[in-house]
Protein backbone atom coordinates (compact mmCIF):
# COMPACT_ATOMS: atom_id res chain seq x y z
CA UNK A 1 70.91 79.06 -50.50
CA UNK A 2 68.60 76.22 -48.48
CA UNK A 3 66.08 77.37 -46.24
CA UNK A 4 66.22 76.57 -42.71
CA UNK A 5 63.84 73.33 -42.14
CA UNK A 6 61.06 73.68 -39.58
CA UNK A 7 60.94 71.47 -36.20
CA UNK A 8 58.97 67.98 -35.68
CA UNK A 9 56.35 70.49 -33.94
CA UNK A 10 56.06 73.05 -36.52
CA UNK A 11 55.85 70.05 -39.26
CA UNK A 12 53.50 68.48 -37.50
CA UNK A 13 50.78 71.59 -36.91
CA UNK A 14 51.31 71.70 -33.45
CA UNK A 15 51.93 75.10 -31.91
CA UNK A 16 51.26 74.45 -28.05
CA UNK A 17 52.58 73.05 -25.18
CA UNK A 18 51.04 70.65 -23.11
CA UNK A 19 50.45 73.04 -20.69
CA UNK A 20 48.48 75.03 -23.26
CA UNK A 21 51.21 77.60 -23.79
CA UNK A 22 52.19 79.09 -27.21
CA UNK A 23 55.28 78.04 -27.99
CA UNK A 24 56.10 81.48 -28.97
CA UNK A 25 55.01 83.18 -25.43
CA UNK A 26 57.56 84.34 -22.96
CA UNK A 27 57.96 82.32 -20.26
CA UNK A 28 56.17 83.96 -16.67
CA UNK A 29 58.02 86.21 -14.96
CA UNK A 30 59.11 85.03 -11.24
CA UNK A 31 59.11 87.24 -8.84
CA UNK A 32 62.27 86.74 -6.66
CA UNK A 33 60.95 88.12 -3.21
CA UNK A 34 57.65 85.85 -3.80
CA UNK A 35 57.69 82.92 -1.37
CA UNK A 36 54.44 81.66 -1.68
CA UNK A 37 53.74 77.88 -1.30
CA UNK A 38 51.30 75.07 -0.59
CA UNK A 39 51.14 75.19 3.22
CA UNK A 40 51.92 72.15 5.44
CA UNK A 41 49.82 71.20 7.90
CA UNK A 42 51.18 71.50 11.42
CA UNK A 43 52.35 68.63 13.19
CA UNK A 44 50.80 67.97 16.39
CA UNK A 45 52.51 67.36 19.40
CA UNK A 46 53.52 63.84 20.28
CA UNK A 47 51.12 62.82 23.37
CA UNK A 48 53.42 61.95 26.27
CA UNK A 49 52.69 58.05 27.71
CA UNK A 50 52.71 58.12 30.81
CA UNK A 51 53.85 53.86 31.29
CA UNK A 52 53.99 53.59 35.35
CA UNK A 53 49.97 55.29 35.27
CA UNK A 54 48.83 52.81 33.07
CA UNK A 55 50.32 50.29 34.35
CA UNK A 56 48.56 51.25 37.98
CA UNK A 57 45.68 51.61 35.89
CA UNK A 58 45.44 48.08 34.54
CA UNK A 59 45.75 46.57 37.75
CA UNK A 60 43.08 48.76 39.51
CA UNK A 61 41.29 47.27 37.13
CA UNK A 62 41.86 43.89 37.31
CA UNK A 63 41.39 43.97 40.64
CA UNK A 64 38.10 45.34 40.25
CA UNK A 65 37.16 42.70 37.78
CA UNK A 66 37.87 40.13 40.67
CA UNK A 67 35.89 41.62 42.93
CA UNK A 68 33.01 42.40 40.90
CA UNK A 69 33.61 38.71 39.66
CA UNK A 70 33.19 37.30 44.01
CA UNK A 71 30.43 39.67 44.05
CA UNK A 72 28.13 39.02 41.51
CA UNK A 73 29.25 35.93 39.59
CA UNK A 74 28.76 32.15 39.43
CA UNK A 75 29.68 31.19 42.48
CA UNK A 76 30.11 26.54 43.03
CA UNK A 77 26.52 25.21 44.47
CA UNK A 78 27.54 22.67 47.29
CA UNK A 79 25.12 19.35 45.55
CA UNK A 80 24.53 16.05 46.48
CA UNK A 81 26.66 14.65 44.41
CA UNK A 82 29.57 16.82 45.41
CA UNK A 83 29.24 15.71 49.04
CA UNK A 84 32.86 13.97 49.83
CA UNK A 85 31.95 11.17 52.83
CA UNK A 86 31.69 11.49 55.15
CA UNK A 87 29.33 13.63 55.52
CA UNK A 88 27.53 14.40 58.36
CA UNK A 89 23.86 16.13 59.02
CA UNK A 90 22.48 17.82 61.94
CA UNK A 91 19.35 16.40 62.80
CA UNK A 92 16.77 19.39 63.43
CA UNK A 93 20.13 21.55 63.16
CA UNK A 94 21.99 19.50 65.82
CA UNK A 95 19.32 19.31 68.67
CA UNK A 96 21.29 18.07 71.29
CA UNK A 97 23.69 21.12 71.17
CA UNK A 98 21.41 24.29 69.75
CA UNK A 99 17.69 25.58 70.21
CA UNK A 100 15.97 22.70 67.52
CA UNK A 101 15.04 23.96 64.28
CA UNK A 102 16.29 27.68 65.46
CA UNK A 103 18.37 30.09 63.08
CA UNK A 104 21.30 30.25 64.81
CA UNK A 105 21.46 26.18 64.73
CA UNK A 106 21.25 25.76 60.86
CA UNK A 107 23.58 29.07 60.10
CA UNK A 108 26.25 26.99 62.69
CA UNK A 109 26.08 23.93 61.16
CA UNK A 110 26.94 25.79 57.63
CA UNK A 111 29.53 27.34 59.43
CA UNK A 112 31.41 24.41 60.52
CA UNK A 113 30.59 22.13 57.54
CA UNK A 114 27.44 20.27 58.75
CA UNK A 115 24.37 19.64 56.64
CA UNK A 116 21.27 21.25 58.35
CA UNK A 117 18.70 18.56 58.77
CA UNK A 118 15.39 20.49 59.61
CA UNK A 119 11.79 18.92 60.29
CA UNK A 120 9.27 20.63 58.41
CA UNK A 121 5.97 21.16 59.41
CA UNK A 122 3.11 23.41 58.47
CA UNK A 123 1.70 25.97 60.48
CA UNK A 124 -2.30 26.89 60.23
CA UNK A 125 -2.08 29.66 57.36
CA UNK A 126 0.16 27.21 56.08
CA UNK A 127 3.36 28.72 56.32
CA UNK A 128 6.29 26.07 56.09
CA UNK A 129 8.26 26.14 59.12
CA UNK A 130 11.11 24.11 60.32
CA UNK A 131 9.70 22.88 63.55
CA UNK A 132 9.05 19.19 64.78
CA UNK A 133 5.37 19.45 65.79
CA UNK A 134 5.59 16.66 68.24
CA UNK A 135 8.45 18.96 70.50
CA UNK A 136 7.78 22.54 69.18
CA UNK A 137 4.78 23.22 71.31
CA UNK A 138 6.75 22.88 74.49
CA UNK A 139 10.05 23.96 73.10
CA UNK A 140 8.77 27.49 72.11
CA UNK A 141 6.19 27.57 75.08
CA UNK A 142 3.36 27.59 73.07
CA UNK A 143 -0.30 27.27 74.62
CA UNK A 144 -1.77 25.69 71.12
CA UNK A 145 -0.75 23.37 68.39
CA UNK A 146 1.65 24.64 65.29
CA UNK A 147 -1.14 24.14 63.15
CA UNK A 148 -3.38 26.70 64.90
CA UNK A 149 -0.25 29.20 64.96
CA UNK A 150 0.31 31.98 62.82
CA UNK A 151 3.08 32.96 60.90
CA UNK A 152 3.34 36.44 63.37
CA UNK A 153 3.29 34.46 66.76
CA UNK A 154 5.58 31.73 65.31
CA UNK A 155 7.72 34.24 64.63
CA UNK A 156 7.19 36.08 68.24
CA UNK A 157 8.37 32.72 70.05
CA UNK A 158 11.71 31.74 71.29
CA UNK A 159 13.14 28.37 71.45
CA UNK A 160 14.15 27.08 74.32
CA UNK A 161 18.07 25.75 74.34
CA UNK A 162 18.67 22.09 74.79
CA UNK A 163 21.66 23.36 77.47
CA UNK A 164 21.80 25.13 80.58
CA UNK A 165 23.49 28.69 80.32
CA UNK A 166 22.76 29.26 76.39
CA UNK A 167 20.63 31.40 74.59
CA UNK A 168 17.13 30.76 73.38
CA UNK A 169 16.97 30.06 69.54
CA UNK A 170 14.89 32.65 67.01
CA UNK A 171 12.18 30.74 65.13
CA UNK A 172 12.81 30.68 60.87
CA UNK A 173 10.63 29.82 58.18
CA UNK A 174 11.72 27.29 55.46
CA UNK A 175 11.58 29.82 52.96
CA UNK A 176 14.30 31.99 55.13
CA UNK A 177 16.15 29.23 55.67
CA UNK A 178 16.21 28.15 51.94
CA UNK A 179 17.81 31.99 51.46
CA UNK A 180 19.60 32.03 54.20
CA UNK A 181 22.30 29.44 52.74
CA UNK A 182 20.94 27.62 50.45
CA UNK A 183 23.44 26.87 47.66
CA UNK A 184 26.12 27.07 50.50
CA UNK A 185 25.11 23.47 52.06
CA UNK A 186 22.99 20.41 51.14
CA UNK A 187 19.27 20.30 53.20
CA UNK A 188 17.90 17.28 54.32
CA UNK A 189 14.54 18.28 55.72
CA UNK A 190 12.06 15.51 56.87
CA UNK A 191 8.57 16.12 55.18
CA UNK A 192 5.69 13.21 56.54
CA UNK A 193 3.16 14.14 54.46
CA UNK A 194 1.87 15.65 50.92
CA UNK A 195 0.20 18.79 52.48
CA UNK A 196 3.75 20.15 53.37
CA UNK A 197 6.11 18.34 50.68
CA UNK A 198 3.96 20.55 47.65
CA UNK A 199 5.10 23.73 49.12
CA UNK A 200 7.95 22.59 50.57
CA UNK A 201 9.17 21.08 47.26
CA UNK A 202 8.08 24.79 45.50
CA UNK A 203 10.50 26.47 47.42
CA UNK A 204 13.33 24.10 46.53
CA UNK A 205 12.72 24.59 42.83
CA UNK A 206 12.12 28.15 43.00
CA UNK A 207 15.88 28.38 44.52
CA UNK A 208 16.98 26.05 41.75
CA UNK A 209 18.02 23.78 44.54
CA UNK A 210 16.98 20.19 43.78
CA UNK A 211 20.20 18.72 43.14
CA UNK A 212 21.25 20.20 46.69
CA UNK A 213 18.08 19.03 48.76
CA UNK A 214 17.40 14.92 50.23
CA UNK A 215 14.02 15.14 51.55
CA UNK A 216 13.78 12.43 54.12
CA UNK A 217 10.54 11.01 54.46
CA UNK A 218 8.86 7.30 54.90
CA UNK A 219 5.67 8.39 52.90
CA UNK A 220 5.62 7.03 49.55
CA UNK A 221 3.63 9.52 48.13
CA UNK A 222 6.38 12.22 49.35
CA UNK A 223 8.99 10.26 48.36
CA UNK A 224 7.22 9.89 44.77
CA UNK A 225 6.38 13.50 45.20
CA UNK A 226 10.09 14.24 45.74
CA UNK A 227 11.10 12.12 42.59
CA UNK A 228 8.99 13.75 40.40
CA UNK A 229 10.48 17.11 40.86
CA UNK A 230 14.23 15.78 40.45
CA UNK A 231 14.90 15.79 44.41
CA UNK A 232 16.53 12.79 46.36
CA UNK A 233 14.75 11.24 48.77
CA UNK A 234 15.89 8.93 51.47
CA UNK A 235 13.54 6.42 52.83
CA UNK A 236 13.37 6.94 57.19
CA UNK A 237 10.82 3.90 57.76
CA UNK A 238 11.35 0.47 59.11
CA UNK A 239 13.84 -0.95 56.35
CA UNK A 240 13.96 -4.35 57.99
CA UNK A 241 11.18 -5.01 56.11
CA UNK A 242 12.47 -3.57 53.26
CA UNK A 243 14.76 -4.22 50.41
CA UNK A 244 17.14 -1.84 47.89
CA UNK A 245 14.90 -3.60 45.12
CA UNK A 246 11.28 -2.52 46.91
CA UNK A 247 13.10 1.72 47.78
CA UNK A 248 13.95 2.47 44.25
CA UNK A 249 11.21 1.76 42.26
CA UNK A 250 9.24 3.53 44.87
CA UNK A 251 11.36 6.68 44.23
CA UNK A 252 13.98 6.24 47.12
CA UNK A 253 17.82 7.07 46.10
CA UNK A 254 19.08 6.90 49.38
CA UNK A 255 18.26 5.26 53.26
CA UNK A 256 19.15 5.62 56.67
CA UNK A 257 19.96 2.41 58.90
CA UNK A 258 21.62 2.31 62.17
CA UNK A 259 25.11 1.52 62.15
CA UNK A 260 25.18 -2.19 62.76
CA UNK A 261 22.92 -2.65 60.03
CA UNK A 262 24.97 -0.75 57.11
CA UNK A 263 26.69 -3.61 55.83
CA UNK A 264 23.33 -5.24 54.20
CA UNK A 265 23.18 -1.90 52.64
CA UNK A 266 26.20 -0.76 51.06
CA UNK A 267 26.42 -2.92 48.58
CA UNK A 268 23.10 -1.75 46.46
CA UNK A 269 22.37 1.18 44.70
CA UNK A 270 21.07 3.58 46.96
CA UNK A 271 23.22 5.75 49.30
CA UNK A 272 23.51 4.54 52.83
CA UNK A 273 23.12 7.28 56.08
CA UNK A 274 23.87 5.35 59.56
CA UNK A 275 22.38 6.62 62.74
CA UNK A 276 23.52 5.84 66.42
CA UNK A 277 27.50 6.50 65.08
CA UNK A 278 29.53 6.64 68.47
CA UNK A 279 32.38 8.55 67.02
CA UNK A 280 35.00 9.49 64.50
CA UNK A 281 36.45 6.54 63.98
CA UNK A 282 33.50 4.69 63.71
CA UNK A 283 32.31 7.17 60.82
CA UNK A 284 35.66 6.38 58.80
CA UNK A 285 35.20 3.16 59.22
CA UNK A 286 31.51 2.79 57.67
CA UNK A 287 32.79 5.20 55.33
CA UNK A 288 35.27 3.20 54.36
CA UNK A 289 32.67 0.55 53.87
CA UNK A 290 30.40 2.55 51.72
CA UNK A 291 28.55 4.58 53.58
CA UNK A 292 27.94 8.61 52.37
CA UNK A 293 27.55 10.30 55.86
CA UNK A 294 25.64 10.03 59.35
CA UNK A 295 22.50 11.80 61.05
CA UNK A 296 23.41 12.79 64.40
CA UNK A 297 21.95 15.64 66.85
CA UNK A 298 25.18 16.18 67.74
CA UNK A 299 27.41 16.35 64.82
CA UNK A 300 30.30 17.28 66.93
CA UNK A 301 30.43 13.99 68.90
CA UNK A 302 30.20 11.98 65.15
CA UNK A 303 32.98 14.22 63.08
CA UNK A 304 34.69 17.17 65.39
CA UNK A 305 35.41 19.97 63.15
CA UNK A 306 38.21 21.42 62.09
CA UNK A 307 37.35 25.16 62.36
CA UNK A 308 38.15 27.03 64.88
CA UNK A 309 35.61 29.50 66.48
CA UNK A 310 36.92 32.57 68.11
């Protein structure tokens, strides 16, 4: 009778599983009421989204963004070369209609477009103030020259209006001025002499405003002066005598003629102001002929604004 022929396993010496079981042990008991098993994390509970709140959200802050944007950022700088002619400046801020030189002039002509055209002048702790030394004195009442005022009476003196029934005009430094608006408009101070065109011209590039600033002047050294720190200047002198080729050189980009002269102007290089303009439609005209803007102590008369005060 043949014997009974061991497994694969048994022939081959091995006598465990691979779980390390004999392969002769009894299987483990399971215990039927046992329910014991890995346990599964919780889920947690879907967060709700609430759309219409964020929605409201966003644009709260979007609109915030804006303002904070018209608050504090960039804002355009109103230059020289932006100007669109014509252009028109108010000579000592428009002398024939508010206090000269005062506050309330230069923050009107702003207002309604104008370029404030101060006179600059120094006073004797040499404070630079816009005031034309040759009216000032009388203007503000004063019993002694501007440049044996201080910077405390100048500021203690009125100006007195150029029309009957209007108020006097508060005094302003050019350094208030310059923060008043600058970067809103395009000065054109006159400056006759070196003394007041080195601290005059400090201010400007403190304010980072020499592409917004035409210093008019017929002193070559101011007008040099004025070149040399990037700043226009327009030549004010006698320009019969001289010639677009004599100006530039000499640091000049720009000169003011009377309107019956403009024509020999227009044609060169530098930019052409008229003075004595009757009207509008005079203006447009030389405008249409080349020239940028006028000078006028009345800027009214020359280009009537559009806006509306109340």
């Amino acid at each position: 009778m043949s014997k009974k022929k061991p497994s694969r396993k048994q022939r081959s010496g091995i006598d465990k599983d691979r779980y390390g079981r004999g392969l002769t042990d009894p299987l483990p008991a399971v215990d039927p009421e046992s329910n014991e098993r890995t346990p599964v994390p919780d889920r947690p509970e879907p967060k709700k989204f609430y759309a219409p709140l964020w929605a409201g959200g966003i644009v709260v802050l979007l609109v915030l963004g804006v303002f904070l944007f018209n608050v504090f950022g960039s804002k355009d700088q109103l230059t020289v070369d932006s100007l669109n002619p014509p252009a028109v400046a108010a000579l000592d801020g428009g002398s024939a209609v508010y206090p000269a030189n005062s506050k309330i002039a230069f923050t009107e002509n702003v207002k309604f477009g104008y370029l404030p055209a101060p006179t600059l002048t120094a006073l004797g702790d040499g404070t630079i103030v816009a005031a034309n030394p040759e009216t000032a004195t009388e203007q503000m009442g004063l019993k002694k020259d501007l440049d044996e005022v201080t910077v405390d009476e100048f500021r203690d003196a009125s100006i007195t209006p150029p029309r009957k029934d209007t108020q006097a005009g508060e005094t302003i430094t050019w350094d208030d001025l310059v923060g008043e608006v600058g970067g809103d408009t395009v000065f054109l101070p006159a400056i006759d002499s070196a003394e007041v065109a080195e601290p005059a011209l400090k201010t400007i590039a403190e304010a980072g405003l020499e592409e917004s600033t035409i210093v008019r002047t017929d002193d070559a050294e101011v007008a040099r002066a004025a070149a040399d720190a990037g700043v226009d200047a327009m030549f004010t002198g006698d320009y019969s005598g001289s010639s677009p080729e004599d100006l530039g050189p000499a640091g000049y980009t720009a000169v003011a003629v009377k309107a019956d002269a403009a024509a020999d102007w227009t044609e060169s290089d530098l930019a052409v102001w008229v003075t004595g303009v009757k009207d509008k439609k005079e203006l447009e005209t030389l405008a249409d002929a080349g020239a940028v803007g006028a000078l006028s102590t009345n800027p009214y008369k020359v280009l009537p604004s559009e806006v509306k005060s109340d």
